[in-house]
N, C-alpha and C. Protein backbone atom coordinates (compact mmCIF):
# COMPACT_ATOMS: atom_id res chain seq x y z
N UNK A 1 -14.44 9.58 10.41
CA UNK A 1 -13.69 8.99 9.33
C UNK A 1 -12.96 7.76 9.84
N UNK A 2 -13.14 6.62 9.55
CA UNK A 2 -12.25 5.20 9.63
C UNK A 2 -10.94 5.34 9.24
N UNK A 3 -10.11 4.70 10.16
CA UNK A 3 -9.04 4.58 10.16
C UNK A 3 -8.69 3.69 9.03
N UNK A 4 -7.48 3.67 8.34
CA UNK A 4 -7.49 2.43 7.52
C UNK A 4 -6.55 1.52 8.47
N UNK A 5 -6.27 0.21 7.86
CA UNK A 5 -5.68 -1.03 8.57
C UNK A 5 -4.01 -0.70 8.47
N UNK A 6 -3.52 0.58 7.97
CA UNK A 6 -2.03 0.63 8.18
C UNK A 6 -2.14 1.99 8.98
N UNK A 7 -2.88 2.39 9.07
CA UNK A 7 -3.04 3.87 10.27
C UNK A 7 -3.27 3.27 11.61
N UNK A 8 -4.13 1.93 11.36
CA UNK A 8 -4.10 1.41 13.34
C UNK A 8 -3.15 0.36 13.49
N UNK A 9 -2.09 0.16 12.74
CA UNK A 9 -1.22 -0.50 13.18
C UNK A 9 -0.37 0.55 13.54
N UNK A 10 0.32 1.49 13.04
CA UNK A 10 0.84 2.60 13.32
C UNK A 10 0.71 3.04 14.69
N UNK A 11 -0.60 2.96 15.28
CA UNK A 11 -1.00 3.31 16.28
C UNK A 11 -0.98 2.50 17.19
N UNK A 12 -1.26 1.45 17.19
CA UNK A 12 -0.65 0.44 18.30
C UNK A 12 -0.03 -0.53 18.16
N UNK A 13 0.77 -0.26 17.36
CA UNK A 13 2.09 -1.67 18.28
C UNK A 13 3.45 -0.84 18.21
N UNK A 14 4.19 -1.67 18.39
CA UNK A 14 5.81 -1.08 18.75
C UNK A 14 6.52 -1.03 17.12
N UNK A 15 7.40 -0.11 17.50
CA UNK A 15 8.06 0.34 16.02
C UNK A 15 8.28 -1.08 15.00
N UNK A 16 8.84 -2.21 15.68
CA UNK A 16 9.22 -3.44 15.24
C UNK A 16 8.16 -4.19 14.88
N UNK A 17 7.45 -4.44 15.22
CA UNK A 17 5.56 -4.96 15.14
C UNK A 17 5.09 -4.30 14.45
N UNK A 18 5.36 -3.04 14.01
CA UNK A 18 4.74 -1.97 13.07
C UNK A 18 5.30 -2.48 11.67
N UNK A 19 6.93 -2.31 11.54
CA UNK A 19 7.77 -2.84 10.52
C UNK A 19 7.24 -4.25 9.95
N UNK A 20 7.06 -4.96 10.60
CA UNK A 20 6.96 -6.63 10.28
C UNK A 20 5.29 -6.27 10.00
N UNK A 21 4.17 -5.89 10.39
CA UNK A 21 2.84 -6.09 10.18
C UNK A 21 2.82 -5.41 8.63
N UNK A 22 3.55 -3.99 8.23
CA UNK A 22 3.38 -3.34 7.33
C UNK A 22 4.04 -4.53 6.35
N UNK A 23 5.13 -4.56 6.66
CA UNK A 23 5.79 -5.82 5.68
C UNK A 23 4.78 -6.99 5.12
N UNK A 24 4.32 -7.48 5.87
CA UNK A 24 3.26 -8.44 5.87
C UNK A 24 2.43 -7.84 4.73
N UNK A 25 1.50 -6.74 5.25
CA UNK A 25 1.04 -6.04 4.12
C UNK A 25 0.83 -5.82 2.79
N UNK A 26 2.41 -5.78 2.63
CA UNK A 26 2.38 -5.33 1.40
C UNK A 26 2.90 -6.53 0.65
N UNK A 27 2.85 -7.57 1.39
CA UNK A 27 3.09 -9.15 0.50
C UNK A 27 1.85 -9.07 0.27
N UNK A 28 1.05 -9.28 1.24
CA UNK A 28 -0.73 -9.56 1.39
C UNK A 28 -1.27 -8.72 0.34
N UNK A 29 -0.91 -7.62 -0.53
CA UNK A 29 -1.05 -7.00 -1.62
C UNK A 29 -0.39 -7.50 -2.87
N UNK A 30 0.50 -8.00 -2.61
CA UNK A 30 1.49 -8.77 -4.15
C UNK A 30 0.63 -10.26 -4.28
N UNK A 31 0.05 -10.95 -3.16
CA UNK A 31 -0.61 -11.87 -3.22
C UNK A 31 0.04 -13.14 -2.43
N UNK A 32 1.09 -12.27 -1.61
CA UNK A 32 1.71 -13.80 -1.26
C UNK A 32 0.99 -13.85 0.43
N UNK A 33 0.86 -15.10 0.71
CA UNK A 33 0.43 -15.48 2.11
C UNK A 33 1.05 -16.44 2.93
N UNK A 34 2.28 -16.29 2.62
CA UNK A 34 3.69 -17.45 3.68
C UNK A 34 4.51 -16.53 3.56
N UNK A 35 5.03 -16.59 4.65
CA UNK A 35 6.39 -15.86 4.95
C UNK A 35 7.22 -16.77 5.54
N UNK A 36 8.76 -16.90 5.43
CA UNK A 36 9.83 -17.53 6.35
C UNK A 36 10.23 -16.01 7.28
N UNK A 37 10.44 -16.91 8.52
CA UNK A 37 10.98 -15.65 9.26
C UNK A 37 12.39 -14.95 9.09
N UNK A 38 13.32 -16.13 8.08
CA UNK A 38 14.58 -15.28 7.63
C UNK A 38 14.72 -14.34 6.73
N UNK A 39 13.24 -14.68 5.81
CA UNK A 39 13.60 -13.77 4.76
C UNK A 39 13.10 -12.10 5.45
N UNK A 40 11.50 -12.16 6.40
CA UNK A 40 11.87 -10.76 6.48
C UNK A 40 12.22 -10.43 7.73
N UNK A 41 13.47 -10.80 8.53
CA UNK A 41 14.49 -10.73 8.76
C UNK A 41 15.41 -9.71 8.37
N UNK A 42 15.74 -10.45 6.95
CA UNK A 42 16.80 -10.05 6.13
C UNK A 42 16.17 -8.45 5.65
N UNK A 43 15.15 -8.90 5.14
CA UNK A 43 14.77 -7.34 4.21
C UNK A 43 14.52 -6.54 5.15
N UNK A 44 14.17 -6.69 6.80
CA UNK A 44 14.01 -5.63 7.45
C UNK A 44 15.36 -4.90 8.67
N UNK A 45 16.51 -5.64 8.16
CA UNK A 45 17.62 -5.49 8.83
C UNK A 45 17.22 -6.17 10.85
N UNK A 46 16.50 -7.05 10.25
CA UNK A 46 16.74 -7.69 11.87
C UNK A 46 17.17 -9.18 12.00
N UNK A 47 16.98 -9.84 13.78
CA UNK A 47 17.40 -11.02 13.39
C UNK A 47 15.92 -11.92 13.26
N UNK A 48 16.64 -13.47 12.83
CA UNK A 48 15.15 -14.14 12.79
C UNK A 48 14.32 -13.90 14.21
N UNK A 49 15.46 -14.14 15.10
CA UNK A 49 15.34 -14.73 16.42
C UNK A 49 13.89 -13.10 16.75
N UNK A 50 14.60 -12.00 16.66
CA UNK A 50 13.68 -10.94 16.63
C UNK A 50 12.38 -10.53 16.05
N UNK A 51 12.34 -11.17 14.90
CA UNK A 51 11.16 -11.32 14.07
C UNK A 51 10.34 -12.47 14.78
N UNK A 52 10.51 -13.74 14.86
CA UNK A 52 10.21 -14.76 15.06
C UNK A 52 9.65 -14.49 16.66
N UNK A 53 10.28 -13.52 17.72
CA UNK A 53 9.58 -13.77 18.90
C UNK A 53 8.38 -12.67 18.76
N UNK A 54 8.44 -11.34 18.12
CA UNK A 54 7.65 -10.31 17.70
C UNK A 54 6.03 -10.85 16.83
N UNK A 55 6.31 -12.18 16.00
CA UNK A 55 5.55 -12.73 15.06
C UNK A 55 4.40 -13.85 16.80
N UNK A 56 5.34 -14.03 16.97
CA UNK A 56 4.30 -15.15 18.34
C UNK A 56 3.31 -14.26 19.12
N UNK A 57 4.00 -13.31 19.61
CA UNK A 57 3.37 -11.99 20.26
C UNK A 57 2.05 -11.46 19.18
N UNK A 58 2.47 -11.34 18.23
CA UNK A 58 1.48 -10.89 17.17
C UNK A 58 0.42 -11.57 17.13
N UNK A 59 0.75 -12.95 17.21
CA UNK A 59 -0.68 -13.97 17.03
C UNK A 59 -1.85 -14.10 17.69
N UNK A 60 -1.24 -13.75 18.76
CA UNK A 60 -2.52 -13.16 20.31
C UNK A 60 -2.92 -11.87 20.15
N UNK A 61 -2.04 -10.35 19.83
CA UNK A 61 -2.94 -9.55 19.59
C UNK A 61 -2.72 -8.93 18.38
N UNK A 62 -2.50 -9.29 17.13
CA UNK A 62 -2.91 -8.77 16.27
C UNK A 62 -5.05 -8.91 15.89
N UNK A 63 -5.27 -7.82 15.48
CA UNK A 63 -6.43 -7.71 15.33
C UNK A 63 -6.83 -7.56 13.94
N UNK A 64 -5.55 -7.23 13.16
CA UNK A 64 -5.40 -6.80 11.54
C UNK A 64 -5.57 -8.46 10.92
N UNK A 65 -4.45 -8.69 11.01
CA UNK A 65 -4.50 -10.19 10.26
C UNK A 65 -4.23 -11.30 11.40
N UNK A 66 -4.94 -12.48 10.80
CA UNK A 66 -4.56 -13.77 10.77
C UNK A 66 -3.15 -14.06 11.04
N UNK A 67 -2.79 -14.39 12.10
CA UNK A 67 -0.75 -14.92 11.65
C UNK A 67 -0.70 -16.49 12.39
N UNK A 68 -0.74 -17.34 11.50
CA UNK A 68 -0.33 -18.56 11.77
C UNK A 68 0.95 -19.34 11.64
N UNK A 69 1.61 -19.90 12.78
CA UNK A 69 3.01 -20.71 12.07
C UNK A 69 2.36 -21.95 11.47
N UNK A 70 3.15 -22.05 10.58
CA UNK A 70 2.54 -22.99 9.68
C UNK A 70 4.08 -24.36 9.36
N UNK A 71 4.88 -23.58 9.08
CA UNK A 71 6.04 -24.68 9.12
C UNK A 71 7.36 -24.25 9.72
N UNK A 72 8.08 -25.44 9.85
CA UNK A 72 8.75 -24.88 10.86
C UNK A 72 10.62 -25.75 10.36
N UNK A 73 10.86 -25.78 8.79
CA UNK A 73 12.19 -26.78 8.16
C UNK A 73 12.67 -25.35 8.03
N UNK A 74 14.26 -24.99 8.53
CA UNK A 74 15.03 -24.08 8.19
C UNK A 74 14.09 -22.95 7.72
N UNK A 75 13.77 -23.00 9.01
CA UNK A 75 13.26 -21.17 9.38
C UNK A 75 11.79 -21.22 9.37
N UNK A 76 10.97 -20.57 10.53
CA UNK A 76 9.47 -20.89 10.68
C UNK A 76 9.12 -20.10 9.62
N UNK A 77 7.65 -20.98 8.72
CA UNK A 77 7.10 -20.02 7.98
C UNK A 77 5.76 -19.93 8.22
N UNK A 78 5.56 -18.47 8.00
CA UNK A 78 4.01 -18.18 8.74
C UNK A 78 3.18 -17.80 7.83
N UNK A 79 1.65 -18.39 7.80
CA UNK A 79 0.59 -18.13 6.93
C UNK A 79 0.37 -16.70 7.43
N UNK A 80 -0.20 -16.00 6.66
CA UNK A 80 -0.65 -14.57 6.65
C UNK A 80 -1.81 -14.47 5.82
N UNK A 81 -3.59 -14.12 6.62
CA UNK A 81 -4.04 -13.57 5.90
C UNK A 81 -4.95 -12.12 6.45
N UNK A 82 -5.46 -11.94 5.77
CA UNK A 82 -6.51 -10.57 6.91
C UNK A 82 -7.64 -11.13 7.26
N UNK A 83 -8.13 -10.24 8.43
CA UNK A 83 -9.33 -11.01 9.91
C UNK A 83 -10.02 -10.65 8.71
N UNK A 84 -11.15 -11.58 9.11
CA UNK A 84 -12.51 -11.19 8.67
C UNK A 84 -12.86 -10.13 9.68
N UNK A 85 -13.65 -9.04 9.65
CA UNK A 85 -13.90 -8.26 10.01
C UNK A 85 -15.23 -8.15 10.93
């Protein structure tokens, strides 16, 4: 049985990388594909600075999605979409 794409994040990354990828997620389901790093920050009770170094780390090994910085005026915002497979 295949794992789905929020059962292997669960499984490998760190509680915080878990929080922010699921987050991601469930924008990537509402339809949005930019994020600022303050806003989920804010909604996940952390700082940017924490999000923002967790999101760089992500870009090398996330295997789920795509994470690109994309802009960077009062607060980096990052494209988000899912790997092609």
């Amino acid at each position: 049985m295949a794992l789905s794409v929020r059962d292997k994040i669960r499984k490998k990354y760190s509680d915080t990388q878990q929080r922010i990828l699921l987050y991601l997620l469930t924008g990537l389901d509402r339809g949005k594909h930019y994020f600022k790093a303050k806003y989920i920050a804010k909604d996940l009770g952390l700082s940017a600075k924490e999000v923002g170094t967790n999101l760089r780390i992500l870009v090398d090994i996330c295997d789920e999605l795509q994470i690109v910085p994309w802009s960077y005026s009062n607060s980096t915002t990052w494209m988000v979409s899912p790997k092609a497979l």
